[in-house]
PDB file of N, CA and C in Angstrom:
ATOM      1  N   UNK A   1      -0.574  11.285 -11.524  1.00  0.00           N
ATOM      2  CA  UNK A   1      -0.678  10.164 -10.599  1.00  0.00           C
ATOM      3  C   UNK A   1      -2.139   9.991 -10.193  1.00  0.00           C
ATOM      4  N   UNK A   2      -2.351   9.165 -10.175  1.00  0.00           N
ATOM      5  CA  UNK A   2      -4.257   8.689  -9.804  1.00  0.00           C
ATOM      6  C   UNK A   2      -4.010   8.290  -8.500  1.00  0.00           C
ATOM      7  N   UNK A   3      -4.867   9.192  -7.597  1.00  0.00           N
ATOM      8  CA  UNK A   3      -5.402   8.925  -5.998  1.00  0.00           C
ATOM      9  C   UNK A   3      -6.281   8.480  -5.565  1.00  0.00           C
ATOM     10  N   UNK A   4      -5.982   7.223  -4.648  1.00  0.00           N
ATOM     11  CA  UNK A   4      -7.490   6.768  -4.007  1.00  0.00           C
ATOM     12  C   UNK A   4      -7.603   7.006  -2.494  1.00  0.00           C
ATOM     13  N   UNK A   5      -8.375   7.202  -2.226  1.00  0.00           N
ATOM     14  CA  UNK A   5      -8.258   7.088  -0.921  1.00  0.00           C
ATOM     15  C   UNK A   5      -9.367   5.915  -0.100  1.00  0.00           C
ATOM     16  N   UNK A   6      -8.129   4.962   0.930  1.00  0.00           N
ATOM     17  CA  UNK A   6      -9.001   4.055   1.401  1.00  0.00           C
ATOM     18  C   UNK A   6      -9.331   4.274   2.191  1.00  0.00           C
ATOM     19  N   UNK A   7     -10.601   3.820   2.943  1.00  0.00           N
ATOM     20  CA  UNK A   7     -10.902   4.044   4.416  1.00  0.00           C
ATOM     21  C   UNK A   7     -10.847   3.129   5.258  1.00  0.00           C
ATOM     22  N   UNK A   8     -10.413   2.864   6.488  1.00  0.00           N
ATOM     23  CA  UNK A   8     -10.153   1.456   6.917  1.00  0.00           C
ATOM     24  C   UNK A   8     -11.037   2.046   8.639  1.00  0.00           C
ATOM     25  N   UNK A   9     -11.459   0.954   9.308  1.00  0.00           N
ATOM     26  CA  UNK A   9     -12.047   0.815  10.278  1.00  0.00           C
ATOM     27  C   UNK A   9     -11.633   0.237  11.900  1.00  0.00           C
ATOM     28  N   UNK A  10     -10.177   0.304  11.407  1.00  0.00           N
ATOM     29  CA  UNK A  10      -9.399  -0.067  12.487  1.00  0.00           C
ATOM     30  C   UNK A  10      -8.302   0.436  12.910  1.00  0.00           C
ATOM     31  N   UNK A  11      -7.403   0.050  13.559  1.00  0.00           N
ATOM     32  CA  UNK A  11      -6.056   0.842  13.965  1.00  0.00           C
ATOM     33  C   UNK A  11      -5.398   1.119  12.673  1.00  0.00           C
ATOM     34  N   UNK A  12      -5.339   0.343  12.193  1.00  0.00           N
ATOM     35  CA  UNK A  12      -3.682  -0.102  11.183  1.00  0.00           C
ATOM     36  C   UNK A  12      -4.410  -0.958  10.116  1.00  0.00           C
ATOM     37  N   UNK A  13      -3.821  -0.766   8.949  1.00  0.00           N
ATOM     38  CA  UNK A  13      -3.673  -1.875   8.017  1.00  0.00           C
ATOM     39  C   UNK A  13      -2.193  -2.677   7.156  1.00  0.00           C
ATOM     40  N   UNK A  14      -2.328  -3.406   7.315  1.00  0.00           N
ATOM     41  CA  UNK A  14      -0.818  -4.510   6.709  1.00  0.00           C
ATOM     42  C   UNK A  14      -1.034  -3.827   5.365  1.00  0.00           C
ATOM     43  N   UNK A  15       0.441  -2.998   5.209  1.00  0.00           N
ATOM     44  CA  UNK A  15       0.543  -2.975   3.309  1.00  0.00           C
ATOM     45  C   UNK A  15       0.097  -3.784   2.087  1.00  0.00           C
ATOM     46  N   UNK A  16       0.334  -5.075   2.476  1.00  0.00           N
ATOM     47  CA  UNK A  16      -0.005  -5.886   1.725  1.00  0.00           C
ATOM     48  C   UNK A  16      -1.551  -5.921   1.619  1.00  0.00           C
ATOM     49  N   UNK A  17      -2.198  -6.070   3.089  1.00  0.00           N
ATOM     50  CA  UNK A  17      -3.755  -5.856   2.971  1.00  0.00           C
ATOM     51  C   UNK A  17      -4.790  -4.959   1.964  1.00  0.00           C
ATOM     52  N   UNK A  18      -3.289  -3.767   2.691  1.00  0.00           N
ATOM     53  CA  UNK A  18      -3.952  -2.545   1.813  1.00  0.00           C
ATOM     54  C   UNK A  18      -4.272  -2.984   0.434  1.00  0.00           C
ATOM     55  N   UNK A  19      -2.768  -3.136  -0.292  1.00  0.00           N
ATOM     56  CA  UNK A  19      -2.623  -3.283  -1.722  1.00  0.00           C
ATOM     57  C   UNK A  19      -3.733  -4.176  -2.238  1.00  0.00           C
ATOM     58  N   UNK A  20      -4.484  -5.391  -1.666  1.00  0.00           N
ATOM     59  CA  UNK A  20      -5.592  -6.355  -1.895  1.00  0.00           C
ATOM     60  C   UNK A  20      -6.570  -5.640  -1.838  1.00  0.00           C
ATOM     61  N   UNK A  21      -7.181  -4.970  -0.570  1.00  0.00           N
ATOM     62  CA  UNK A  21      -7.923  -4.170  -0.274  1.00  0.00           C
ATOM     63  C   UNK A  21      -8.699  -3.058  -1.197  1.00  0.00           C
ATOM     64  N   UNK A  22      -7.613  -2.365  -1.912  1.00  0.00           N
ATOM     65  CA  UNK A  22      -7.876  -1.387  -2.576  1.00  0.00           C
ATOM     66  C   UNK A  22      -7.930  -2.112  -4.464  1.00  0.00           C
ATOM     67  N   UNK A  23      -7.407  -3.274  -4.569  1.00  0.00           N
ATOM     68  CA  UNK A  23      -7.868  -3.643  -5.895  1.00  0.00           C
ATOM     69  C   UNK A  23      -6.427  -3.522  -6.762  1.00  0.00           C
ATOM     70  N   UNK A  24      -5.341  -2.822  -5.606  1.00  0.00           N
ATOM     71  CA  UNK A  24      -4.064  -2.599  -6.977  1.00  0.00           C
ATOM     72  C   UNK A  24      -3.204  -3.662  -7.359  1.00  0.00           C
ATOM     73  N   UNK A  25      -3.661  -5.042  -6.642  1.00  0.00           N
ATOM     74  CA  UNK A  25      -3.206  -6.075  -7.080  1.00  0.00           C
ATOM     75  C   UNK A  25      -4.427  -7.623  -6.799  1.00  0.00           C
ATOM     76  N   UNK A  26      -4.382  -8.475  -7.351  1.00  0.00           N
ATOM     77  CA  UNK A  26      -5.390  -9.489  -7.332  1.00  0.00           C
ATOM     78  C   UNK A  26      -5.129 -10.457  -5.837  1.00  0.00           C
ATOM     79  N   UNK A  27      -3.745 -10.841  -6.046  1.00  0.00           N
ATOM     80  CA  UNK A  27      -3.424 -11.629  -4.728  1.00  0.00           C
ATOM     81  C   UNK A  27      -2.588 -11.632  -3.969  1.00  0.00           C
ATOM     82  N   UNK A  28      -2.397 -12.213  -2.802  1.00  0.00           N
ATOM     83  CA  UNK A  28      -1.018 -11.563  -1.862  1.00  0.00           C
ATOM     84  C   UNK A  28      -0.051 -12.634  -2.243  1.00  0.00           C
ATOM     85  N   UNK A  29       0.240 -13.078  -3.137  1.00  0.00           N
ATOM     86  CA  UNK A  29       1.535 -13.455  -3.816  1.00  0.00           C
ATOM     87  C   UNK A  29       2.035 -12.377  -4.803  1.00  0.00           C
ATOM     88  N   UNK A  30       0.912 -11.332  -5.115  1.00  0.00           N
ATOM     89  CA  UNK A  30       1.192 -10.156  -6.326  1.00  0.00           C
ATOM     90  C   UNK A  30       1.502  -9.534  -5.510  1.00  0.00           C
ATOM     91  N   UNK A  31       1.339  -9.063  -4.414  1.00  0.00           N
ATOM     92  CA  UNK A  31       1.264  -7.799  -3.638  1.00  0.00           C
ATOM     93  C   UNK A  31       2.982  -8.021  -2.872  1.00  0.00           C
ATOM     94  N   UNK A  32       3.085  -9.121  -2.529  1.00  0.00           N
ATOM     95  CA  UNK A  32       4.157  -9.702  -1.865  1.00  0.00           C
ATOM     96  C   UNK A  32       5.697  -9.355  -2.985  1.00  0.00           C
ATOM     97  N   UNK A  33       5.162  -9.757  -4.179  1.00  0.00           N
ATOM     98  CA  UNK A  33       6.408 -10.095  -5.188  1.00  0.00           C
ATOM     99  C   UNK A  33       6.824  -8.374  -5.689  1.00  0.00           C
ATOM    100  N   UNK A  34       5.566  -7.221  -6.064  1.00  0.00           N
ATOM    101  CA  UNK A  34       6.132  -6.087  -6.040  1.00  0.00           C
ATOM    102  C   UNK A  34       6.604  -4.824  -4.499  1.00  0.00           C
ATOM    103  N   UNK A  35       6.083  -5.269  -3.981  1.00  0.00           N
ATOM    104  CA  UNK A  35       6.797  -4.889  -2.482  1.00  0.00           C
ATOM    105  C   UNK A  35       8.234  -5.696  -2.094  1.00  0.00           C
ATOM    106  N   UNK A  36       8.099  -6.649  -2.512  1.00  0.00           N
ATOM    107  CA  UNK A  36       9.622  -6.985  -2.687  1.00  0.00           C
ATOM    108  C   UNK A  36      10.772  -6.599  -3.463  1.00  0.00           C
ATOM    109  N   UNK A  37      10.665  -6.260  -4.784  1.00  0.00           N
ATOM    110  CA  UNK A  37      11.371  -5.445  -5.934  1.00  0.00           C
ATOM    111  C   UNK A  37      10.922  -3.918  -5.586  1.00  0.00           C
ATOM    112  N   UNK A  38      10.652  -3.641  -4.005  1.00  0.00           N
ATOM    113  CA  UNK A  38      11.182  -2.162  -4.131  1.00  0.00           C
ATOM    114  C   UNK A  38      10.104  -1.488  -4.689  1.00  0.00           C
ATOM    115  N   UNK A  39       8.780  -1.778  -5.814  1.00  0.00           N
ATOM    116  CA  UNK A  39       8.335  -0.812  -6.256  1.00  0.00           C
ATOM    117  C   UNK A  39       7.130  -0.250  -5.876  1.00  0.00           C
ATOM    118  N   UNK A  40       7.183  -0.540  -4.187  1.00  0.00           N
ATOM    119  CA  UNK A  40       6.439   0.505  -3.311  1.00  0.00           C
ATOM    120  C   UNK A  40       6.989   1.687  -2.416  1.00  0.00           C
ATOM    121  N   UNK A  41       6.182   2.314  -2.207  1.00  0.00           N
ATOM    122  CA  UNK A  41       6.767   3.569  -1.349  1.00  0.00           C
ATOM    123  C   UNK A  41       5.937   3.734  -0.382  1.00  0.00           C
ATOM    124  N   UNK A  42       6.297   4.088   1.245  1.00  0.00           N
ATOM    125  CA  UNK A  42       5.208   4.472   2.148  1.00  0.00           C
ATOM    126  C   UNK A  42       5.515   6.127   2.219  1.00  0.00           C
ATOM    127  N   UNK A  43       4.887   6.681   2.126  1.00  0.00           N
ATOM    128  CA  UNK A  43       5.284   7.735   3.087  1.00  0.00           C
ATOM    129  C   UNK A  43       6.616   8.766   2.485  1.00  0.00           C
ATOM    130  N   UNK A  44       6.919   8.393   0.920  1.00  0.00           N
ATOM    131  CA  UNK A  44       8.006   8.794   0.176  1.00  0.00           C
ATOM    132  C   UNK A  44       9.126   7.957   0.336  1.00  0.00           C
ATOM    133  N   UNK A  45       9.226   6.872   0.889  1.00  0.00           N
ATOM    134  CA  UNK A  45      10.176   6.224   1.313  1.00  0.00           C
ATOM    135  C   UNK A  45      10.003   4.240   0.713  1.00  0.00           C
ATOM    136  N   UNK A  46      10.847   3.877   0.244  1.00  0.00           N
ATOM    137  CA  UNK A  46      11.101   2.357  -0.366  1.00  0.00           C
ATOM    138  C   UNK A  46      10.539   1.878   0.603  1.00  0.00           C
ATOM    139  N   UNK A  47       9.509   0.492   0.458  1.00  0.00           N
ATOM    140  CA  UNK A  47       9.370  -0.214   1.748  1.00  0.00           C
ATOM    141  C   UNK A  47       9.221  -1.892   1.384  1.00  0.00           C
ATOM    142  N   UNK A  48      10.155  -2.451   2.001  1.00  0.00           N
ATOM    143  CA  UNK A  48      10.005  -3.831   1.380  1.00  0.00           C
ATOM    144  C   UNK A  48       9.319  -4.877   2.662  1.00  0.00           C
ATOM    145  N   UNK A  49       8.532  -3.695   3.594  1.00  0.00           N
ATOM    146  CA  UNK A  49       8.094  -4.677   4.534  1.00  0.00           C
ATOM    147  C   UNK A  49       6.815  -5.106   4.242  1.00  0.00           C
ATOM    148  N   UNK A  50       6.210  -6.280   4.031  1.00  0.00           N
ATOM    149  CA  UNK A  50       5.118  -6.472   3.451  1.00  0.00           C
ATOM    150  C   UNK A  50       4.200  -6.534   4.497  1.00  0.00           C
ATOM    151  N   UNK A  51       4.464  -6.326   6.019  1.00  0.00           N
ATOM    152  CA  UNK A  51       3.529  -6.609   6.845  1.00  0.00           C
ATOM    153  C   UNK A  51       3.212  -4.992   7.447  1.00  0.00           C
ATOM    154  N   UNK A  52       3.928  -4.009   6.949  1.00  0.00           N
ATOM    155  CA  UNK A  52       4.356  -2.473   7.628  1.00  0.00           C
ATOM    156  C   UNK A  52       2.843  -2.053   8.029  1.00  0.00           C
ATOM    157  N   UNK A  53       2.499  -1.515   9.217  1.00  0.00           N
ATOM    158  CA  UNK A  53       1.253  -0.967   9.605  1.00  0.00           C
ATOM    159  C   UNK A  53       0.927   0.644   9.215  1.00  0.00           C
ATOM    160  N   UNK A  54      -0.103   0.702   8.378  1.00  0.00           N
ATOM    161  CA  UNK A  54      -0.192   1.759   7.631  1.00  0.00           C
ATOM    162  C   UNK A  54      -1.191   2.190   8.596  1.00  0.00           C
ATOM    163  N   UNK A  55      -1.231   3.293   8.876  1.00  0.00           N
ATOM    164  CA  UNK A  55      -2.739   4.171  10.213  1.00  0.00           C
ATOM    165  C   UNK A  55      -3.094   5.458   9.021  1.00  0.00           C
ATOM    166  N   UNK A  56      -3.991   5.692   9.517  1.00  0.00           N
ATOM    167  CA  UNK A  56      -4.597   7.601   8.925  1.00  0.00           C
ATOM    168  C   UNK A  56      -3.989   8.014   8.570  1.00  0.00           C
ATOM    169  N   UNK A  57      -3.942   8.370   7.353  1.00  0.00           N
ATOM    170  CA  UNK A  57      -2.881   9.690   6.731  1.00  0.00           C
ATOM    171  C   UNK A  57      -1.607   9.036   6.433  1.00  0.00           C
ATOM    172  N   UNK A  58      -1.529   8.213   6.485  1.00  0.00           N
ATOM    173  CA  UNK A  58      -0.157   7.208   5.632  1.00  0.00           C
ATOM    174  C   UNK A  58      -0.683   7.591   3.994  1.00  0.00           C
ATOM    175  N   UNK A  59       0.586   7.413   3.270  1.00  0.00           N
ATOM    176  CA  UNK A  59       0.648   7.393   1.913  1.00  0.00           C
ATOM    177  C   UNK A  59       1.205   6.107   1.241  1.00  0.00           C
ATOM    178  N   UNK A  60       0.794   5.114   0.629  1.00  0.00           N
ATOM    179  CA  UNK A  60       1.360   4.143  -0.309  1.00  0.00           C
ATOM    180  C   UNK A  60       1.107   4.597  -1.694  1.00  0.00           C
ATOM    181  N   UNK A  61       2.176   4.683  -2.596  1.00  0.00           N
ATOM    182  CA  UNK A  61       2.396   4.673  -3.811  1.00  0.00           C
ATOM    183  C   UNK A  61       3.207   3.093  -4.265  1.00  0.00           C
ATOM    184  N   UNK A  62       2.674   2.816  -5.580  1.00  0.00           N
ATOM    185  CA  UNK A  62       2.571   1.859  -6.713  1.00  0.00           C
ATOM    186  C   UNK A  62       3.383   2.656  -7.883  1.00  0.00           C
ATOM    187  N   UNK A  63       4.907   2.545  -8.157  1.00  0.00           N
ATOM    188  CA  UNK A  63       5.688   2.604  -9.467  1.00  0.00           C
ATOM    189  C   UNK A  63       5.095   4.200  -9.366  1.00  0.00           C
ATOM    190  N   UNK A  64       4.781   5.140  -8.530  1.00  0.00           N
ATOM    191  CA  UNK A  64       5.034   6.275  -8.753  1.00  0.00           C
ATOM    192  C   UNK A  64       3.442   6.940  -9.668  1.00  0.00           C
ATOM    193  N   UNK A  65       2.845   5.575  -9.560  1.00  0.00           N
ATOM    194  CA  UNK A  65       1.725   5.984 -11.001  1.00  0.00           C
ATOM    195  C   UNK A  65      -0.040   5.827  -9.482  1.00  0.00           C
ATOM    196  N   UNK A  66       0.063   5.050  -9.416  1.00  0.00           N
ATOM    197  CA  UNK A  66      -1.251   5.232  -7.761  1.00  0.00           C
ATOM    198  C   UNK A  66      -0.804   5.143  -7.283  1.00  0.00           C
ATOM    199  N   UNK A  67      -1.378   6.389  -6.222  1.00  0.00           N
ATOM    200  CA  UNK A  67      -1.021   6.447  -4.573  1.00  0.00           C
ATOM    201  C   UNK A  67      -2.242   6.272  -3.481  1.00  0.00           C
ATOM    202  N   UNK A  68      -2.124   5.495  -2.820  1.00  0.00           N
ATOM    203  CA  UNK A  68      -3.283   4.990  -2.202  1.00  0.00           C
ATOM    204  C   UNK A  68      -3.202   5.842  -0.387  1.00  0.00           C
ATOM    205  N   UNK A  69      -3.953   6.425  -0.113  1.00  0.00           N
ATOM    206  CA  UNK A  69      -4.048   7.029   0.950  1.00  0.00           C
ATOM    207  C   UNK A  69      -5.189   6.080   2.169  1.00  0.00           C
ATOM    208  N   UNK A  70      -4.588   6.092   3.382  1.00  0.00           N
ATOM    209  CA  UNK A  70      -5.445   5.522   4.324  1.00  0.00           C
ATOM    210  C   UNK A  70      -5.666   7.031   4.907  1.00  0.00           C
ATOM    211  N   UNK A  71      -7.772   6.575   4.965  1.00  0.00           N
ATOM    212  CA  UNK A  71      -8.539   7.756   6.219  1.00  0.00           C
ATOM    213  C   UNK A  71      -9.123   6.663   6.928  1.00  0.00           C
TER     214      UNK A  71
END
């Protein structure tokens, strides 16, 4: 599995942000359409909320293959 880790500068970041943010998808109609089919995970767990507030030390994984870490 390939790890990135993002760093963000605020409280929280929107999943979806993240997913833009970090490059693992181009636009938030991409980011929107695989968070919808389920094939994200926060935290080990399915998440189809596209707005979910990710803080420090949250985990998002992509199909099990990148996992994107917020510091």
């Amino acid at each position: 599995m390939e790890t990135h880790e993002i760093k963000i500068r605020t409280e929280y970041i929107k999943l979806q942000d993240l997913l833009k943010f970090a490059g693992a998808v181009e636009t938030g109609g991409d980011a929107k359409l695989i968070i919808q089919e389920g094939r994200v995970t926060v935290n080990g767990q399915v998440c189809t909320m596209r707005g979910r507030k990710l803080r420090p030390g949250d985990r998002a994984a992509i199909d099990g293959e990148t996992e994107l870490i917020v510091t």
